[in-house]
C-alpha atoms as a PDB file:
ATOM      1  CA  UNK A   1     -15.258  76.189  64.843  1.00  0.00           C
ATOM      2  CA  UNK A   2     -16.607  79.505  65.347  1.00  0.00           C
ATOM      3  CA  UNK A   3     -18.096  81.862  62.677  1.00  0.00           C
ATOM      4  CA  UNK A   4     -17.882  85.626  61.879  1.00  0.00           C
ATOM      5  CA  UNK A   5     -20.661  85.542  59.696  1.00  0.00           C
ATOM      6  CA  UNK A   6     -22.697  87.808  62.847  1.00  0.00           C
ATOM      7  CA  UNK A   7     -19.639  90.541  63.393  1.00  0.00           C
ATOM      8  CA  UNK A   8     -21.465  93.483  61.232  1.00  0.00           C
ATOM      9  CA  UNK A   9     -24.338  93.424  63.312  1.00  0.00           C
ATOM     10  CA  UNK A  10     -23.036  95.875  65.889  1.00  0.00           C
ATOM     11  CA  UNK A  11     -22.483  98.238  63.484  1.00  0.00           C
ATOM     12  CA  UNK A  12     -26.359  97.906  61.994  1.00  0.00           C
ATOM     13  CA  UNK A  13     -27.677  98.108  65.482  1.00  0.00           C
ATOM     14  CA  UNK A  14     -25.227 101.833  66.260  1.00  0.00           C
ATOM     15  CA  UNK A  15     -26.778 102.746  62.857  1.00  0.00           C
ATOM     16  CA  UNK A  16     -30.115 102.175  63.904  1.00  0.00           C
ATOM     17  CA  UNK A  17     -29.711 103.556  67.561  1.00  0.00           C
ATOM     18  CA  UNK A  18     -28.860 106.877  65.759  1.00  0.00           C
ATOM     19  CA  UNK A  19     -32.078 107.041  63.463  1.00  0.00           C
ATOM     20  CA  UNK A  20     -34.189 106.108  66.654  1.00  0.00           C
ATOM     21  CA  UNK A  21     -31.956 109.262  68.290  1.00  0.00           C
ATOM     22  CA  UNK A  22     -32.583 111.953  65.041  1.00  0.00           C
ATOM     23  CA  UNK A  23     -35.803 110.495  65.105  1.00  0.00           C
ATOM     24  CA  UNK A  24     -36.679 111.702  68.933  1.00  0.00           C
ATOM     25  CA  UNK A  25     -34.667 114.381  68.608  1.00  0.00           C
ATOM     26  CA  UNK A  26     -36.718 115.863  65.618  1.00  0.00           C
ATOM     27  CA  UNK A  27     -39.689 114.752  66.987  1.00  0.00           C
ATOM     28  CA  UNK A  28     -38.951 116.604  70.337  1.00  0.00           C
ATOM     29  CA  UNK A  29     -38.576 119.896  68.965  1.00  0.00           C
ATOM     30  CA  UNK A  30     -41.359 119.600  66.443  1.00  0.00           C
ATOM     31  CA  UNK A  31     -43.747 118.912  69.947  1.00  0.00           C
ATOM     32  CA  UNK A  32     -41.468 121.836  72.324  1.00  0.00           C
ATOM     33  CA  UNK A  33     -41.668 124.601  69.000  1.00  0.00           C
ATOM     34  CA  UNK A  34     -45.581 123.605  68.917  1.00  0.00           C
ATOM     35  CA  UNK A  35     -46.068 123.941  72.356  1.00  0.00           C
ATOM     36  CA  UNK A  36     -44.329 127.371  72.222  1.00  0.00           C
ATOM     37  CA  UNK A  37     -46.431 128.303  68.782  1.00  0.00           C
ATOM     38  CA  UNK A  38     -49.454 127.606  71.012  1.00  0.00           C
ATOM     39  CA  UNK A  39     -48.618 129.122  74.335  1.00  0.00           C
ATOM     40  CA  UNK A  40     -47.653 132.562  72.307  1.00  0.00           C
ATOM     41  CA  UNK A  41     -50.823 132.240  70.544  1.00  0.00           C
ATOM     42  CA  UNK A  42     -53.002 131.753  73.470  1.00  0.00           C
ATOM     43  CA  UNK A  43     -50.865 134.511  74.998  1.00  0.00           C
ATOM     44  CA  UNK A  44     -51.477 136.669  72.383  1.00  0.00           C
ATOM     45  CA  UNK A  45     -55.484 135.749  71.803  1.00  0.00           C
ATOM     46  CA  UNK A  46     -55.879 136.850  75.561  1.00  0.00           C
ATOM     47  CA  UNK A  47     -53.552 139.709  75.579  1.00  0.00           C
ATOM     48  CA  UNK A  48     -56.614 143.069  75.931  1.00  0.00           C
ATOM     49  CA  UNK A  49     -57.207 144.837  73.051  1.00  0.00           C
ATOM     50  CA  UNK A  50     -55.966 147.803  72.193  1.00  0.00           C
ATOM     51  CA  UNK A  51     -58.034 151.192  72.923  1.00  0.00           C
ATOM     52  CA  UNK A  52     -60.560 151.779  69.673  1.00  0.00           C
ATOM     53  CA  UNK A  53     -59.724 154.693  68.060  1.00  0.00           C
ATOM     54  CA  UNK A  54     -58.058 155.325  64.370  1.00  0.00           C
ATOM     55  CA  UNK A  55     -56.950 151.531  64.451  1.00  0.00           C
ATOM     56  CA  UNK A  56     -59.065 149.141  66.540  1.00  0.00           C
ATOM     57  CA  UNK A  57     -59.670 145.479  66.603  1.00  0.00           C
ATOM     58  CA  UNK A  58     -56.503 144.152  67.220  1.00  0.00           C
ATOM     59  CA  UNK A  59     -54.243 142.728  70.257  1.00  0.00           C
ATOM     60  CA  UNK A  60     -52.247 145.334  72.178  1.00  0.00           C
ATOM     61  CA  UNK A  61     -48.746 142.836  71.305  1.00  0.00           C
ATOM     62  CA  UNK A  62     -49.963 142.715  67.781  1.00  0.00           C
ATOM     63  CA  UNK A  63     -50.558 146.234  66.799  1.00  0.00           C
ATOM     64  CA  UNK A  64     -47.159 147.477  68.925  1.00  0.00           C
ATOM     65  CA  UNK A  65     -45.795 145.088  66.549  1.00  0.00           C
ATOM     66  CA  UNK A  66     -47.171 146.642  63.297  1.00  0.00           C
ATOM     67  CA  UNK A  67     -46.692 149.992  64.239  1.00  0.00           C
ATOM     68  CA  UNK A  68     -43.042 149.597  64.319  1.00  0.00           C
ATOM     69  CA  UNK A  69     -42.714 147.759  60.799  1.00  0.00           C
ATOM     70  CA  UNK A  70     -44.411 151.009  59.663  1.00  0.00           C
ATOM     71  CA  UNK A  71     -41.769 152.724  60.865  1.00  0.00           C
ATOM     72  CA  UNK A  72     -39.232 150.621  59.352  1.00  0.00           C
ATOM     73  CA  UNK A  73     -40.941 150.986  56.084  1.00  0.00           C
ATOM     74  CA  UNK A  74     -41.690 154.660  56.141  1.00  0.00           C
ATOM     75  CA  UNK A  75     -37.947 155.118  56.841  1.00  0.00           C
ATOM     76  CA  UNK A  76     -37.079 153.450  53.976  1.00  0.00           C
ATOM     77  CA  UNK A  77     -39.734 154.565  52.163  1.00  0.00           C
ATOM     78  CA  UNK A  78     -38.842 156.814  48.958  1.00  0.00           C
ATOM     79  CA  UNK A  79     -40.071 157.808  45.665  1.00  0.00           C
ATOM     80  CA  UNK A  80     -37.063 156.583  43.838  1.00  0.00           C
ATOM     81  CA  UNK A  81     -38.184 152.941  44.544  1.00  0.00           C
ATOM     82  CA  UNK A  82     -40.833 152.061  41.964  1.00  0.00           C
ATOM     83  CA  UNK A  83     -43.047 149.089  41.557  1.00  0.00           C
ATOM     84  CA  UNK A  84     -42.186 146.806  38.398  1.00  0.00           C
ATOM     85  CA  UNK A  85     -44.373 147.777  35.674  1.00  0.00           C
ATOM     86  CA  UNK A  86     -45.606 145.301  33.126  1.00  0.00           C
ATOM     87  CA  UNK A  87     -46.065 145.416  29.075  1.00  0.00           C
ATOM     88  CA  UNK A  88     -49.868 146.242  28.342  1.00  0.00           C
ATOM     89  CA  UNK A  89     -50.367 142.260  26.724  1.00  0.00           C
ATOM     90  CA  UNK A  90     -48.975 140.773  30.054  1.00  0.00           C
ATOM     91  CA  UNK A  91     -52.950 142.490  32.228  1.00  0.00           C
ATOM     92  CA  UNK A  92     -55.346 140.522  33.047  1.00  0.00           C
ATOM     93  CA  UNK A  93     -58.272 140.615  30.491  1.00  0.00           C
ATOM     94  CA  UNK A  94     -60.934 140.162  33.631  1.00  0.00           C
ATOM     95  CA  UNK A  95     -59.608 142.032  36.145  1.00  0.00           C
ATOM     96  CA  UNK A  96     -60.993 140.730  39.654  1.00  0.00           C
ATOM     97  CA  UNK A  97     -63.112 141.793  41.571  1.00  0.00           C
ATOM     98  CA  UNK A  98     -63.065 141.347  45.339  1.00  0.00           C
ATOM     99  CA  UNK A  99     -65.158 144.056  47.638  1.00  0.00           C
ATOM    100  CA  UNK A 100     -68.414 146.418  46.968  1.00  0.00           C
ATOM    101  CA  UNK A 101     -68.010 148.096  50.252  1.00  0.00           C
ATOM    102  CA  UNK A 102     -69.148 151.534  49.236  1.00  0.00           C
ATOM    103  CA  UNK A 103     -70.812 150.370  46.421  1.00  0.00           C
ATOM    104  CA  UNK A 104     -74.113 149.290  47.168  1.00  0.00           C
ATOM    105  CA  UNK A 105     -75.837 152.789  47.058  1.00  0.00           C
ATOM    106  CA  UNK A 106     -78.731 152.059  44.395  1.00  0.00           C
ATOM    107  CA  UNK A 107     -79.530 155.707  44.083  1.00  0.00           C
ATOM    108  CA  UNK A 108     -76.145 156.556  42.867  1.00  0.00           C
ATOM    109  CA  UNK A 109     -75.799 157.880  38.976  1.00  0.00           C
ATOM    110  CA  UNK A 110     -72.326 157.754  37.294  1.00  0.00           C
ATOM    111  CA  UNK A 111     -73.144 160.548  35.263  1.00  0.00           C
ATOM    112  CA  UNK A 112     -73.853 162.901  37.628  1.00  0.00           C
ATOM    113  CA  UNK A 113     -70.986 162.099  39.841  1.00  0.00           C
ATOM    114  CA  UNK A 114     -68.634 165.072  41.267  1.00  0.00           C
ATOM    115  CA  UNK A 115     -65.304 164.606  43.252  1.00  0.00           C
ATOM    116  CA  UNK A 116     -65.665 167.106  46.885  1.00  0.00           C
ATOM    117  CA  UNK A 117     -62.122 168.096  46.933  1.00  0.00           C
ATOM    118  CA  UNK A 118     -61.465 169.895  50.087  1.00  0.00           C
ATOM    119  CA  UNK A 119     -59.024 172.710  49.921  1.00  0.00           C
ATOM    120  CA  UNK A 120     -59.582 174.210  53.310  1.00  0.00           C
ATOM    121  CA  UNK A 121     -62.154 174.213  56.154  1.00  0.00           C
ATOM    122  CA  UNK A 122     -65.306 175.320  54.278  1.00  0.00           C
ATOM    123  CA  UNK A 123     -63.820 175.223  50.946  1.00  0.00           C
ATOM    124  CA  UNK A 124     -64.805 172.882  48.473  1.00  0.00           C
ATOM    125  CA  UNK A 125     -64.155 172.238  45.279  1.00  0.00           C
ATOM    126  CA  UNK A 126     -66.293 170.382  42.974  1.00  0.00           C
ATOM    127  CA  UNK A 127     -64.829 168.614  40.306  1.00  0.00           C
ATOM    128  CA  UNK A 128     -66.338 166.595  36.978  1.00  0.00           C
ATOM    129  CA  UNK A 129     -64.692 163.290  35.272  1.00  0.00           C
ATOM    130  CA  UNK A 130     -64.416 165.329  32.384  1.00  0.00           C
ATOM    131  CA  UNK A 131     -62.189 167.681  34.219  1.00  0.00           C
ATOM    132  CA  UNK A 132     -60.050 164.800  34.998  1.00  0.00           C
ATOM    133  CA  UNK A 133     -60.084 163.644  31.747  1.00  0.00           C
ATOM    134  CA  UNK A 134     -58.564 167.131  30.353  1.00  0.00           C
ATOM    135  CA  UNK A 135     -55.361 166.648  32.200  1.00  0.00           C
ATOM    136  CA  UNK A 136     -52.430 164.742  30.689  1.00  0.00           C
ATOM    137  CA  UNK A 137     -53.428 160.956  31.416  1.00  0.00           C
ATOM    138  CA  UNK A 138     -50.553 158.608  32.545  1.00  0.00           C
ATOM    139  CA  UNK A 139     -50.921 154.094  32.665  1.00  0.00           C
ATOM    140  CA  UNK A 140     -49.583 151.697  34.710  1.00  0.00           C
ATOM    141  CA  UNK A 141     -49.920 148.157  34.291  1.00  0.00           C
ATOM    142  CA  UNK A 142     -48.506 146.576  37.720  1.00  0.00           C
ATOM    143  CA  UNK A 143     -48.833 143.680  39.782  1.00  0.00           C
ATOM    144  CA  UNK A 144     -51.758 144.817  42.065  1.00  0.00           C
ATOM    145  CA  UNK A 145     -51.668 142.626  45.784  1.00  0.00           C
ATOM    146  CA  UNK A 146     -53.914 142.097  48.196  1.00  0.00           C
ATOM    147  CA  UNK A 147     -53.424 141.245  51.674  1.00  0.00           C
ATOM    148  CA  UNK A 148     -55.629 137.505  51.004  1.00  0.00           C
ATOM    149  CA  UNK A 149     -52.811 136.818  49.308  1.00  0.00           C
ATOM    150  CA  UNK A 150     -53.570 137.037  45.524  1.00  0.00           C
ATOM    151  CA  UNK A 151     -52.326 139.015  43.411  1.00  0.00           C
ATOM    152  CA  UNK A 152     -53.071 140.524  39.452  1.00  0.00           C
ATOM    153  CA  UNK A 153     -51.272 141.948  36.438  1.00  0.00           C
ATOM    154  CA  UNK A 154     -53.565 144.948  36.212  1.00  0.00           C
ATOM    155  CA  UNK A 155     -53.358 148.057  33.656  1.00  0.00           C
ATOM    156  CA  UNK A 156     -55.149 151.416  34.761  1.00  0.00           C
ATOM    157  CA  UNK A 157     -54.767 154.918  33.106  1.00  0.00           C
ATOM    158  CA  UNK A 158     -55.537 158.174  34.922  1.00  0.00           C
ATOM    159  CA  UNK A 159     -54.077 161.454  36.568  1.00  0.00           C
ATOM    160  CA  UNK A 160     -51.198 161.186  38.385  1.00  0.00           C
ATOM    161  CA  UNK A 161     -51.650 162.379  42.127  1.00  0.00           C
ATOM    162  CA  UNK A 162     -49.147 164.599  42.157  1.00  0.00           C
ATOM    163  CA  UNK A 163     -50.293 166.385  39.000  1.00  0.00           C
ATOM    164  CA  UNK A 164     -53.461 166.781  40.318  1.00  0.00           C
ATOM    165  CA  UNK A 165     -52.138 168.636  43.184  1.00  0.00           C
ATOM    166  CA  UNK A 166     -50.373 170.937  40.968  1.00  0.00           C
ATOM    167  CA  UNK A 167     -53.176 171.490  39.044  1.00  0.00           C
ATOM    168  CA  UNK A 168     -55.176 172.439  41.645  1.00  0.00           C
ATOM    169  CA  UNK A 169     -53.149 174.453  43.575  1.00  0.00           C
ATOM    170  CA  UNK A 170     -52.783 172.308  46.650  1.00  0.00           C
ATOM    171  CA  UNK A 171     -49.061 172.679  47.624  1.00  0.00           C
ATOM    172  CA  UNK A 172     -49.614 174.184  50.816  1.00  0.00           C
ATOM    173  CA  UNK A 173     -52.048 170.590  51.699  1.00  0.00           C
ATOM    174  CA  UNK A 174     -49.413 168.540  50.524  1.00  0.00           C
ATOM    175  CA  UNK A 175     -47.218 169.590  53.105  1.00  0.00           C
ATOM    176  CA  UNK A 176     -49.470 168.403  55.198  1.00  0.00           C
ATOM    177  CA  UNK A 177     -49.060 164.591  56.800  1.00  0.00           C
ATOM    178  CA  UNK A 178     -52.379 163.183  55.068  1.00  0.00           C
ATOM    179  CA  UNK A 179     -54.484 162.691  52.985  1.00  0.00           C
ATOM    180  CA  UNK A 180     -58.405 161.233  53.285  1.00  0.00           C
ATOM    181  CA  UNK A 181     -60.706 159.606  50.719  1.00  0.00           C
ATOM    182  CA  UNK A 182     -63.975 158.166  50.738  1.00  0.00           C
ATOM    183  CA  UNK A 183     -67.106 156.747  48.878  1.00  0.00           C
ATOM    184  CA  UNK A 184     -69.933 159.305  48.131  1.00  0.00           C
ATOM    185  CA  UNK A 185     -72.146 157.271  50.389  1.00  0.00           C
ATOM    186  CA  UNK A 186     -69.641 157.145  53.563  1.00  0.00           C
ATOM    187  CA  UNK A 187     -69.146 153.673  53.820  1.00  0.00           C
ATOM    188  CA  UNK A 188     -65.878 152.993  52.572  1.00  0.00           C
ATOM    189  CA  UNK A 189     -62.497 155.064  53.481  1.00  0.00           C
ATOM    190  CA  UNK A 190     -59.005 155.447  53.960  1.00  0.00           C
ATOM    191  CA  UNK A 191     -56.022 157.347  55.277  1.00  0.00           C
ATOM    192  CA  UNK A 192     -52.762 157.888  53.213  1.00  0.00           C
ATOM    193  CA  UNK A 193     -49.497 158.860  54.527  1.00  0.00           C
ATOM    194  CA  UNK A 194     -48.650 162.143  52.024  1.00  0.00           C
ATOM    195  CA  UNK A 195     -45.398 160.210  50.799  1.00  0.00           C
ATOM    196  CA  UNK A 196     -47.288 157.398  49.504  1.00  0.00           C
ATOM    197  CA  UNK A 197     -50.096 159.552  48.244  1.00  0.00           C
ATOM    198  CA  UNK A 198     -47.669 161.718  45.979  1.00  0.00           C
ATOM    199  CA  UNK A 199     -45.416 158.596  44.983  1.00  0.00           C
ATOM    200  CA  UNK A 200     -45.070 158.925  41.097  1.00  0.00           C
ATOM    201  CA  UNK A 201     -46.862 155.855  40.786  1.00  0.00           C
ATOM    202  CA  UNK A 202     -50.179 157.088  42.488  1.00  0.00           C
ATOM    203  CA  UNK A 203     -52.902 157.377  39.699  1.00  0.00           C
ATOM    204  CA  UNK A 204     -56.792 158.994  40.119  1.00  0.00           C
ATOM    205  CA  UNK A 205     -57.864 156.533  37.664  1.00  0.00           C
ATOM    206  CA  UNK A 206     -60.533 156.521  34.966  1.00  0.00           C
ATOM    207  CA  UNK A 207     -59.708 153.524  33.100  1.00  0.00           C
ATOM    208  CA  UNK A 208     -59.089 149.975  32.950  1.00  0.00           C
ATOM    209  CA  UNK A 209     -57.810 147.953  29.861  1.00  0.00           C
ATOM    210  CA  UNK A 210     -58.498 151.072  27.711  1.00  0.00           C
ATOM    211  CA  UNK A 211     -61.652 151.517  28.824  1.00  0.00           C
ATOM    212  CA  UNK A 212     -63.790 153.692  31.124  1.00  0.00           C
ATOM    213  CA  UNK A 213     -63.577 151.590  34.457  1.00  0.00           C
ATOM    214  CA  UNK A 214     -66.883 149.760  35.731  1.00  0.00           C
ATOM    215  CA  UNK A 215     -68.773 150.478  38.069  1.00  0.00           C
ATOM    216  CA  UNK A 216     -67.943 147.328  40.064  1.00  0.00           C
ATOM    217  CA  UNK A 217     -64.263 148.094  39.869  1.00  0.00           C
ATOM    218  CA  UNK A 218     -65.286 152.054  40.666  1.00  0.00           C
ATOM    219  CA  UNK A 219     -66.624 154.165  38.107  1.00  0.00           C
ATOM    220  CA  UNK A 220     -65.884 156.493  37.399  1.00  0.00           C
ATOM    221  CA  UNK A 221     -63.026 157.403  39.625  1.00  0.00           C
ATOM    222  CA  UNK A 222     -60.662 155.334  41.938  1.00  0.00           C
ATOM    223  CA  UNK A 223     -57.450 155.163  43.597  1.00  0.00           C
ATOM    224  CA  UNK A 224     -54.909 152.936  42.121  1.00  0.00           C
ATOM    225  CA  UNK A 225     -51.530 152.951  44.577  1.00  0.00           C
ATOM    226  CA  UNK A 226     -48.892 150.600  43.833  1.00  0.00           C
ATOM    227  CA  UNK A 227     -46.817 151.184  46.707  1.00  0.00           C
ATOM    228  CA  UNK A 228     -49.914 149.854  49.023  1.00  0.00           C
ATOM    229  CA  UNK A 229     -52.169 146.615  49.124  1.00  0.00           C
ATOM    230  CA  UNK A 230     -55.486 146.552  47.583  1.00  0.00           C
ATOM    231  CA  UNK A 231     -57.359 147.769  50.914  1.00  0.00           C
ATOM    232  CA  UNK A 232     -55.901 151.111  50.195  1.00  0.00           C
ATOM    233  CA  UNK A 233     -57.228 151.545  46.585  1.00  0.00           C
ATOM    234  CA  UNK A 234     -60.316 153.303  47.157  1.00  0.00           C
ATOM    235  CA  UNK A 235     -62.870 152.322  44.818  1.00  0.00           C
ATOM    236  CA  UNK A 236     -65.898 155.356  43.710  1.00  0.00           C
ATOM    237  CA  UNK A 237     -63.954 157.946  45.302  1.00  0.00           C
ATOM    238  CA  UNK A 238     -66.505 161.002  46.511  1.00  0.00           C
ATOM    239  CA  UNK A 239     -64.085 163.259  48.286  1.00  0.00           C
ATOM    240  CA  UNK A 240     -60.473 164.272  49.567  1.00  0.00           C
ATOM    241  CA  UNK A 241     -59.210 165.896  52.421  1.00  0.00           C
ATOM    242  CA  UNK A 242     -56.228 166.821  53.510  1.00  0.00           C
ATOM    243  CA  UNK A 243     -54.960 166.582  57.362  1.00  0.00           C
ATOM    244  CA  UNK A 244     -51.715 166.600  59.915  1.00  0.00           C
ATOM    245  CA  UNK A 245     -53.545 163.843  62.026  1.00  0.00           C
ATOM    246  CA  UNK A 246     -54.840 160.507  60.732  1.00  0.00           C
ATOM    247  CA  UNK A 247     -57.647 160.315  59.125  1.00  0.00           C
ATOM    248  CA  UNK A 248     -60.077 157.320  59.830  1.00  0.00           C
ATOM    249  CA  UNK A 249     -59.239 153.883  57.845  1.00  0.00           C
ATOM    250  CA  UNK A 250     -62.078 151.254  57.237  1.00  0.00           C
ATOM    251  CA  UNK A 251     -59.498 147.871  57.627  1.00  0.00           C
ATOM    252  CA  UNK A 252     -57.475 149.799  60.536  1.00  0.00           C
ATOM    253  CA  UNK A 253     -60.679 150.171  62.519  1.00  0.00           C
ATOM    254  CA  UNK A 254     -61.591 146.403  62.076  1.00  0.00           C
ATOM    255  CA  UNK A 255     -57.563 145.597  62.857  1.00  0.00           C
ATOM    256  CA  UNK A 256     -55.459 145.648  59.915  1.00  0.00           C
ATOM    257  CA  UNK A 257     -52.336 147.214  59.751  1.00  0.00           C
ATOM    258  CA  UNK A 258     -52.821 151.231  58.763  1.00  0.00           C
ATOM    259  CA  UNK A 259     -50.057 151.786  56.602  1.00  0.00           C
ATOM    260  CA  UNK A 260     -50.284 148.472  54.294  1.00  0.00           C
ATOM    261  CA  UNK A 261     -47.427 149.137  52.661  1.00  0.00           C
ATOM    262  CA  UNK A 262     -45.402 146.759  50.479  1.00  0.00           C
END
């Protein structure tokens, strides 16, 4: 007498054929994507660099590729869209600290610190804290980012960019494309595009959590722009220019991307 007891068993052995199938399948495009990962990579790593200038440092492919997502952002880009700001109890009680590029001067006194504003080619101005100080004071307290990846709830009080430059008188710069900062000593700098420089939320700050900033976080004046990563917010800043042509950019010499916008 025969038995049935066996007939499933074709049915467990289809099942099991198309496992082992998904199975190669999946593992098959896991190896042909890696392989592809890899051979752009290596194409990329020996692509030539591009020419050293304003940017410098990276890969011809790569910086083609991050000049035209600044022009997607700049076209975008407009002062009605603000950052999300933060109540004052939701900042960071130690703020972080992550770079003293500019910093290390030992001979450098806080108290008899000036800002060199440039107004024109052999003009310029020299400006106190207290000066600062004197104008109507705005905070922010924001999520500051930085291109490692972390970010902070941070909250800063100072003059607004855009009423320094009506304080001062500098319309006719402002219609300019740019504007350049640095450290007294040199070391550290950057270049703004004039939109994000005059964005609302741009702030020549003097404090931090209420109190006159530190000298590690860049007494007694820095740059604190929301619409940018934290390579852009100039710590100790020593003096301001204004141009229609780039000016130089510490992290867009060594590679990074010179806008850094978010």
């Amino acid at each position: 007498m025969k038995t049935t007891a066996n007939k499933p068993q074709p049915v467990e052995l289809s099942i099991e054929k198309k496992i082992k199938r998904r199975n190669f399948i999946s593992f098959a495009t896991f190896f042909v994507a890696g392989g592809a990962a890899f051979g752009g990579w290596k194409w990329l790593y020996n692509s030539p660099e591009e020419k050293a200038g304003i940017t410098g440092g990276a890969r011809q492919p790569l910086r083609r590729a991050l000049n035209k997502t600044e022009l997607f952002f700049r076209r975008i880009f407009s002062n009605d869209h603000v950052v999300k700001t933060y109540p004052k109890e939701r900042a960071a009680r130690v703020v972080r600290v992550n770079s003293d590029i500019g910093l290390t001067d030992e001979s450098f006194d806080v108290s008899r610190w000036q800002l060199s504003l440039v107004k024109k080619k052999g003009e310029v101005l020299k400006i106190n804290i207290e000066d600062l100080k004197a104008l109507p004071k705005t905070e922010i307290v924001y999520d500051f980012k930085c291109v490692e990846g972390w970010d902070q709830i941070q909250h800063w009080a100072g003059l607004r960019f855009i009423d320094f430059i009506d304080y001062y008188q500098l319309h006719d710069q402002a219609k300019m494309g740019y504007v350049g900062m640095e450290t007294p000593d040199g070391e550290y700098y950057i270049g703004l595009d004039m939109e994000s420089a005059l964005h609302p939320q741009t702030i020549l700050a003097y404090e931090m959590n209420d109190k006159p900033i530190t000298e590690e976080h860049g007494a007694p004046l820095r740059l604190i722009i929301p619409v940018k990563y934290g390579i852009k917010n100039l710590k100790r800043i020593g003096m301001i220019n204004f141009s229609n042509q780039r000016p130089r950019d510490y992290w867009a010499e060594q590679g990074y991307d010179y806008y850094s916008g978010l």
